[in-house]
Protein backbone atom coordinates (compact mmCIF):
# COMPACT_ATOMS: atom_id res chain seq x y z
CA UNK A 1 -56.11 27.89 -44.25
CA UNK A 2 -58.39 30.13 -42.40
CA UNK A 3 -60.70 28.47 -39.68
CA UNK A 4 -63.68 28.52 -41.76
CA UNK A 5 -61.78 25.78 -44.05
CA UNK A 6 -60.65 24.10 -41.05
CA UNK A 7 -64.34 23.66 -39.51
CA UNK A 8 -65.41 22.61 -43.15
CA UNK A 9 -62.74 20.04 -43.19
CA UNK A 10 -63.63 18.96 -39.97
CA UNK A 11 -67.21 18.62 -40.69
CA UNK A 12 -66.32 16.70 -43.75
CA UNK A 13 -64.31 14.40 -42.28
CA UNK A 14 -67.91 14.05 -39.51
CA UNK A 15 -69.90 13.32 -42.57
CA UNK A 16 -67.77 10.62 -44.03
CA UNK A 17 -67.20 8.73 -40.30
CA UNK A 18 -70.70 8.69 -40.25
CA UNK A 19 -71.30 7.05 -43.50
CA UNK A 20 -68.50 4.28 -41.99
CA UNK A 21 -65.27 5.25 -43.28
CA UNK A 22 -62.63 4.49 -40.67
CA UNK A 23 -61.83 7.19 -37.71
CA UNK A 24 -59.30 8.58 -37.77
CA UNK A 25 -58.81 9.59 -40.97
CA UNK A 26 -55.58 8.52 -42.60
CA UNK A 27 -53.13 11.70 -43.84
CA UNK A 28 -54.15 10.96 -47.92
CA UNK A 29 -57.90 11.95 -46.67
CA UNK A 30 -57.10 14.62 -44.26
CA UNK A 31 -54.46 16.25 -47.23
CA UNK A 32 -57.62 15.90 -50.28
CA UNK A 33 -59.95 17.51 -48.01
CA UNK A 34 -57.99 20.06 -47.06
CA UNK A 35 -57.32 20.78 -51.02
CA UNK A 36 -60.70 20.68 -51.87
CA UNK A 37 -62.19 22.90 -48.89
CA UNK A 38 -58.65 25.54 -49.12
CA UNK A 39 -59.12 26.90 -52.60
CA UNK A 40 -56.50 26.00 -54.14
CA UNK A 41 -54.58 28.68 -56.75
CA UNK A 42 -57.02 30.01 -57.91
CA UNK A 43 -58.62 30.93 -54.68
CA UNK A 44 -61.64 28.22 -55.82
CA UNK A 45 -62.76 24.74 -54.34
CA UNK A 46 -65.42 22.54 -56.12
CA UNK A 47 -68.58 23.85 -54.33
CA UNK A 48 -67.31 27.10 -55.52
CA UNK A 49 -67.05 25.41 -59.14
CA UNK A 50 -70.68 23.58 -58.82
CA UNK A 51 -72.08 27.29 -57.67
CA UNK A 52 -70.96 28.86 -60.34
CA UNK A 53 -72.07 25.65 -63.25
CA UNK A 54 -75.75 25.96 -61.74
CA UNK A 55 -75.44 29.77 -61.79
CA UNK A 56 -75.00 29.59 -65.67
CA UNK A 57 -77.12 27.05 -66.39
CA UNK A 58 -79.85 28.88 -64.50
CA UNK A 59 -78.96 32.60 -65.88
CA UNK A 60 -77.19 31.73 -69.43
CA UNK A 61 -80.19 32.15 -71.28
CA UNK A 62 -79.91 35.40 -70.76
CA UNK A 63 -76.63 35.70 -72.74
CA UNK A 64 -76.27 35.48 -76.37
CA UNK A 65 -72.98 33.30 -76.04
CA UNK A 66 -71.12 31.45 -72.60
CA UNK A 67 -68.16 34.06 -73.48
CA UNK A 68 -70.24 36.89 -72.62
CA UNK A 69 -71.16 35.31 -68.90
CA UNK A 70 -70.19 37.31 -66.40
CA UNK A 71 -67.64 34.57 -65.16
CA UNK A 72 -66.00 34.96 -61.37
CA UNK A 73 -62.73 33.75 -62.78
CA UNK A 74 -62.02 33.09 -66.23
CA UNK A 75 -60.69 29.20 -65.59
CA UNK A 76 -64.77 28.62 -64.53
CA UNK A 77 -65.74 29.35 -68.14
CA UNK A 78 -63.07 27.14 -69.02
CA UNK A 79 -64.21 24.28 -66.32
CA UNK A 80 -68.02 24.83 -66.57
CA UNK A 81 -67.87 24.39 -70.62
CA UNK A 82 -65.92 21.22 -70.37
CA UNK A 83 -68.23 20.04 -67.69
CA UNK A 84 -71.20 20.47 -69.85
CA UNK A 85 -70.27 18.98 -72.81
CA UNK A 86 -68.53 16.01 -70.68
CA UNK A 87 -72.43 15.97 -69.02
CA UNK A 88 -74.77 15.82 -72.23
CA UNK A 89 -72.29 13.13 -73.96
CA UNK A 90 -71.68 11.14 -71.01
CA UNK A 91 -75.48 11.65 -69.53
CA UNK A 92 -73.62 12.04 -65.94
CA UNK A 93 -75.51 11.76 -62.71
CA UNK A 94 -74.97 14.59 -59.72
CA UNK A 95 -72.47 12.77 -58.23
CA UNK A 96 -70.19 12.06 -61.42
CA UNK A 97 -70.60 15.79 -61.92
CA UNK A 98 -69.23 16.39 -58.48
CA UNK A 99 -66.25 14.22 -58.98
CA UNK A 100 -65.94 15.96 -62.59
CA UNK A 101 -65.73 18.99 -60.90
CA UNK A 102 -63.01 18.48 -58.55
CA UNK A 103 -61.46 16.59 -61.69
CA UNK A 104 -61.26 19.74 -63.88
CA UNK A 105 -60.67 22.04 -61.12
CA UNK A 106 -57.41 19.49 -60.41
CA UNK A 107 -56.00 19.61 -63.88
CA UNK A 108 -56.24 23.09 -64.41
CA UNK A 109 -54.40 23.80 -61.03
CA UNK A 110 -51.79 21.46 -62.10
CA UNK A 111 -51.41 23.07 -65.72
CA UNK A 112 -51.20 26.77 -63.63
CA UNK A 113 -48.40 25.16 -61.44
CA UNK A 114 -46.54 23.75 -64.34
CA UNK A 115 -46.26 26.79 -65.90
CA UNK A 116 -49.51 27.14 -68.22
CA UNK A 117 -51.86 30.11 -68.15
CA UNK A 118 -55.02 30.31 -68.40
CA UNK A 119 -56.22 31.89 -71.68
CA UNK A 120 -58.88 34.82 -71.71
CA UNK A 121 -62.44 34.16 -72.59
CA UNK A 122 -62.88 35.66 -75.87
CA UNK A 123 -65.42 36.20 -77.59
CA UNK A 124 -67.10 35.11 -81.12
CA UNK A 125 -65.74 36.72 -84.18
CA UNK A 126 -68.43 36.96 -86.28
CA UNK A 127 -69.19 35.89 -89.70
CA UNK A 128 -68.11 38.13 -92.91
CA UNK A 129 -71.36 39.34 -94.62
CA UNK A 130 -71.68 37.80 -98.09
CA UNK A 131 -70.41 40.05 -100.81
CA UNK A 132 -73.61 38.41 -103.19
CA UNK A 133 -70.92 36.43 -105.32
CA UNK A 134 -71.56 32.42 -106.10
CA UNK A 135 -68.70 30.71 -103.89
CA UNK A 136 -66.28 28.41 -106.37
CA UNK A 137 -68.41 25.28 -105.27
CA UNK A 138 -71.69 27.70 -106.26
CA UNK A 139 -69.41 28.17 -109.56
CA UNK A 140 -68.69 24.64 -110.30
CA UNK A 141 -72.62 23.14 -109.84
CA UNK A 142 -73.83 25.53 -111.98
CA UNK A 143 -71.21 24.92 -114.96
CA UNK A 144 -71.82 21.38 -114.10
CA UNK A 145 -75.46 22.01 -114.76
CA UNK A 146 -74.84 23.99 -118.22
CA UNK A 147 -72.76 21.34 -119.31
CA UNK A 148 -75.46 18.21 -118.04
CA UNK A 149 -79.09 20.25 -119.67
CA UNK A 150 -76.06 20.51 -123.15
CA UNK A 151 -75.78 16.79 -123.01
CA UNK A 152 -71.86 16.76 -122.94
CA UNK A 153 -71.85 15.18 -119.10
């Protein structure tokens, strides 16, 4: 941990005496901070995770798709789509989003230490242009209509 985290961990640890948690902290606190201000493997904590959410829900209009985003680090595409989806169905308040955050951010880190990978964005494939044909269902409804307007249905 460089100093910077240290001082942010420290400060953290300020904030939550204040609001009249117990001093001193126990290890369990002082460990989860430490986690959440450090980065992490992928170099990311969850302010860096909320940053990047409200930077694509300000700026992703501008973007046909979320794939094309220009994402920091592909497991925030991964994080920040989960997170919004979690958000609309859920109707989540800033603070459940917060502990979302550090929530997602968690499992993926454990997935990358057990072994997973993260998977590339990709993007869309796109729809084949109809060839003008009727589909078989297109095929079927109109035989079904020939037959009805002959009376044999």
């Amino acid at each position: 941990m460089t100093a910077g985290h240290l001082s942010e961990v420290c400060s953290r640890l300020v904030e939550q005496c204040n609001a009249g948690d117990t001093w001193p902290p126990d290890l369990a606190d002082f460990i989860s901070l430490a986690a959440q201000c450090s980065g992490g493997a992928f170099g990311l904590n969850v302010a860096d995770v909320l940053a990047e959410y409200a930077r694509w829900k300000s700026e992703g209009w501008r973007f046909a798709s979320s794939e094309e985003f220009n994402w920091r680090h592909a497991v925030l595409y991964h994080i920040c789509v989960e997170m919004r989806r979690e958000c609309v169905e859920r109707r989540l308040s800033q603070r459940e989003m917060d502990k979302l955050a550090a929530l997602k951010l968690t499992r993926w880190e454990k997935k990358v230490a057990s072994g997973y990978w993260v998977p590339p964005i990709r993007k869309r494939i796109e729809a084949k242009a109809k060839s003008g044909e009727p589909t078989p269902a297109q095929q079927l409804r109109e035989e079904y209509l020939r037959r009805k307007a002959a009376g044999k249905i």
